[in-house]
Protein backbone atom coordinates (compact mmCIF):
# COMPACT_ATOMS: atom_id res chain seq x y z
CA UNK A 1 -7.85 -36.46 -61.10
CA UNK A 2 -6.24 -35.67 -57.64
CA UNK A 3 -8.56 -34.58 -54.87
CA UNK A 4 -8.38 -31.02 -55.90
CA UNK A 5 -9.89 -31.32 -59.09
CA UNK A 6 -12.05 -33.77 -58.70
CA UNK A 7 -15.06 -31.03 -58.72
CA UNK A 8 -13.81 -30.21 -62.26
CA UNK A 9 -15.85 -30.95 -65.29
CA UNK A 10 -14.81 -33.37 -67.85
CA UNK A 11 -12.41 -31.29 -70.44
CA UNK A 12 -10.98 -29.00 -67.86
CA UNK A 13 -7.25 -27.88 -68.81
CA UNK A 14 -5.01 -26.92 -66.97
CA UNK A 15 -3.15 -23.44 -67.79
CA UNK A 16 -0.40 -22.82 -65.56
CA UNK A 17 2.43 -23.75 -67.87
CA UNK A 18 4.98 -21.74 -66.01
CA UNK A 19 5.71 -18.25 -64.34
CA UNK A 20 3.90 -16.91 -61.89
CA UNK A 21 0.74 -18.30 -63.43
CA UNK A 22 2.39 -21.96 -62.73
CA UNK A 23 2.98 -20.98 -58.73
CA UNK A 24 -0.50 -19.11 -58.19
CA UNK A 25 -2.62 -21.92 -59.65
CA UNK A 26 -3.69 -24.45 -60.50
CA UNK A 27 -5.96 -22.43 -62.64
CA UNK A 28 -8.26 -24.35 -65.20
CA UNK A 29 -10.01 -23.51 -68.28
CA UNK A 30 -13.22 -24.85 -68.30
CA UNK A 31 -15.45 -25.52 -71.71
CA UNK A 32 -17.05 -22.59 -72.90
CA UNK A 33 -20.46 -21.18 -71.56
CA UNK A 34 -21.52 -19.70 -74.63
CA UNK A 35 -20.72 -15.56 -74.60
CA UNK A 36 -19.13 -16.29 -71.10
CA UNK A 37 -15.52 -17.83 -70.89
CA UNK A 38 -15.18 -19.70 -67.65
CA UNK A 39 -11.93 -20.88 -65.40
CA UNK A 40 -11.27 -22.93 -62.01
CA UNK A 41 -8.86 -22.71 -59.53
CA UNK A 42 -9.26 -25.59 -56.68
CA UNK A 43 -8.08 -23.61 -53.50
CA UNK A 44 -5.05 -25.37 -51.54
CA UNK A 45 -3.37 -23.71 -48.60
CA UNK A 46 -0.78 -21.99 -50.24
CA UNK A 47 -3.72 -19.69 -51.65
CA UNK A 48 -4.64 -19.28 -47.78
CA UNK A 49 -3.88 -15.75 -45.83
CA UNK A 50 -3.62 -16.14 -41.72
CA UNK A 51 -7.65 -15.77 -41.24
CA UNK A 52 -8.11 -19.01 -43.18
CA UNK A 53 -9.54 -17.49 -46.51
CA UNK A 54 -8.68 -17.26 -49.79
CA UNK A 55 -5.81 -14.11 -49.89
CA UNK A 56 -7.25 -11.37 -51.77
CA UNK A 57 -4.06 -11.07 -54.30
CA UNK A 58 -4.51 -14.81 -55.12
CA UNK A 59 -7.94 -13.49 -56.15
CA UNK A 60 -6.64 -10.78 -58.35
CA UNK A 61 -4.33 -13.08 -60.02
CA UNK A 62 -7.19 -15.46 -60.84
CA UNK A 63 -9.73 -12.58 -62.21
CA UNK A 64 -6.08 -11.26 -64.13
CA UNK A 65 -5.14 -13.87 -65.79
CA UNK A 66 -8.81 -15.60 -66.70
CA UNK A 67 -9.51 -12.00 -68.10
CA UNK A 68 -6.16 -11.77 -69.75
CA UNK A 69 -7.10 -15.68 -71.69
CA UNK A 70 -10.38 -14.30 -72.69
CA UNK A 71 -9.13 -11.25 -74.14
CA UNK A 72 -6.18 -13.02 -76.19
CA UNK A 73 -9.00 -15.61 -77.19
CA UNK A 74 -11.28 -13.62 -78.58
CA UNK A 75 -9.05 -10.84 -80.44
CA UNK A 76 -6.79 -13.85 -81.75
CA UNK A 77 -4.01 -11.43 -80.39
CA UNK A 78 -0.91 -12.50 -79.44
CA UNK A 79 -0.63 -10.97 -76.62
CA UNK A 80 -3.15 -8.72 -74.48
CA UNK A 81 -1.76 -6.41 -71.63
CA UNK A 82 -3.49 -5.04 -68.72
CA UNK A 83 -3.74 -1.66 -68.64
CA UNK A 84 -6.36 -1.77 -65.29
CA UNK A 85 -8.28 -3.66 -63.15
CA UNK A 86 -10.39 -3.11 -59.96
CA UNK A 87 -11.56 -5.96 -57.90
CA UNK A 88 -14.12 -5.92 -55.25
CA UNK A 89 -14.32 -8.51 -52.40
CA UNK A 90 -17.64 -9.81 -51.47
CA UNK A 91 -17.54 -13.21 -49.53
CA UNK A 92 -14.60 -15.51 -48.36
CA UNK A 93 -12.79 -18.53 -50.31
CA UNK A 94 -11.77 -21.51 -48.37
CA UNK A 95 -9.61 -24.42 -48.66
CA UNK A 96 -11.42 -27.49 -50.00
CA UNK A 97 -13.33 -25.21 -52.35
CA UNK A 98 -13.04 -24.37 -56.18
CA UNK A 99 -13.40 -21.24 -57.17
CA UNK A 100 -14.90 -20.41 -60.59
CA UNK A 101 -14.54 -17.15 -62.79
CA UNK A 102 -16.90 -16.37 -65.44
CA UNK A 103 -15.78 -13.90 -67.82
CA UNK A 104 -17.83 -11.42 -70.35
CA UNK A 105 -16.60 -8.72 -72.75
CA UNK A 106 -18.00 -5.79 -71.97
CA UNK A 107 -16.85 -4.05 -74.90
CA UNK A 108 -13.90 -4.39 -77.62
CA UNK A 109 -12.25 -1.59 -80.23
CA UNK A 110 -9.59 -2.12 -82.32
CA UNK A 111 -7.07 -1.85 -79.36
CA UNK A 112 -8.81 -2.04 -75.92
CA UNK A 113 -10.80 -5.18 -74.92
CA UNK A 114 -13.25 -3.90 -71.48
CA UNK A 115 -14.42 -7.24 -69.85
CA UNK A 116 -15.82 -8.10 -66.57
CA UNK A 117 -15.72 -10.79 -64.43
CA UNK A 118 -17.42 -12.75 -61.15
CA UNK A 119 -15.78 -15.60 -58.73
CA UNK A 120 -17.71 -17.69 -57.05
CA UNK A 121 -17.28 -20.85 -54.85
CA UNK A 122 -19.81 -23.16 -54.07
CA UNK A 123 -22.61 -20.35 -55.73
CA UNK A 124 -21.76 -17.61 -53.41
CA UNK A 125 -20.38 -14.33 -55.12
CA UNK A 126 -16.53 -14.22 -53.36
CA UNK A 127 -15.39 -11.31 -55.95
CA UNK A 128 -16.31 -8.94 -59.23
CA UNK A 129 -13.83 -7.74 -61.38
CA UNK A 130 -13.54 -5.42 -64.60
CA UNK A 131 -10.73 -4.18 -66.42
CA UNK A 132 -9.25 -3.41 -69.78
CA UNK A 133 -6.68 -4.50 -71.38
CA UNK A 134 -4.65 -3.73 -74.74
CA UNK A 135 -4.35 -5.27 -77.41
CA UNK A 136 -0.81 -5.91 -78.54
């Protein structure tokens, strides 16, 4: 593994295939944590804003689309939408360090999927998220 991802855990895999998703990340999917679904995303200076930190839209992006895997994986949907998400910034990210996301559902119907989720680096809380998102 390149210096990035050498904090990753064995079985990591990587899931920006292309899109946006492929120019935001690298964003990993780690091995499962039981009821909590959990992702990576090694910071590198593109993900920087001018103060040096971790942009707060590269943090949305993360929260969106480790939510967005969870929900598809657990419905067995093909596709899951976002219909809303709020995110709350806590602490800074910075280069050199690898963000994690741990993801819960909240709540699922038939349609919706409500999950939640928290980013960390290094064990400090950098962001919370929850949204919903529809089943398609």
């Amino acid at each position: 593994m390149s210096d990035a991802t050498s904090t990753l855990p064995p079985g990591a895999e990587n899931i920006s295939r292309g899109g946006f998703n492929l120019h935001a990340g690298p964003i990993y999917r780690l091995p499962d944590d039981g009821a909590v679904r959990c992702f990576a995303l090694p910071v590198l200076d593109k993900h920087l804003n001018g103060g040096g930190n971790v942009h707060g839209g590269l943090l949305m992006t993360f929260a969106d689309i480790s939510m967005s895997q969870t929900a598809r994986a657990v419905t067995a949907a093909p596709g899951c939408n976002t219909v809303s998400m709020t995110c709350d910034f806590v602490g800074p990210g910075r280069a050199g360090e690898t963000l994690e996301c741990r993801v819960r559902i909240t709540r699922q119907t038939r349609t919706l999927v409500f999950l939640s989720a928290d980013i960390t680096a290094g064990g400090r809380a950098v962001a919370v998220a929850t949204g919903l998102w529809k089943i398609v």
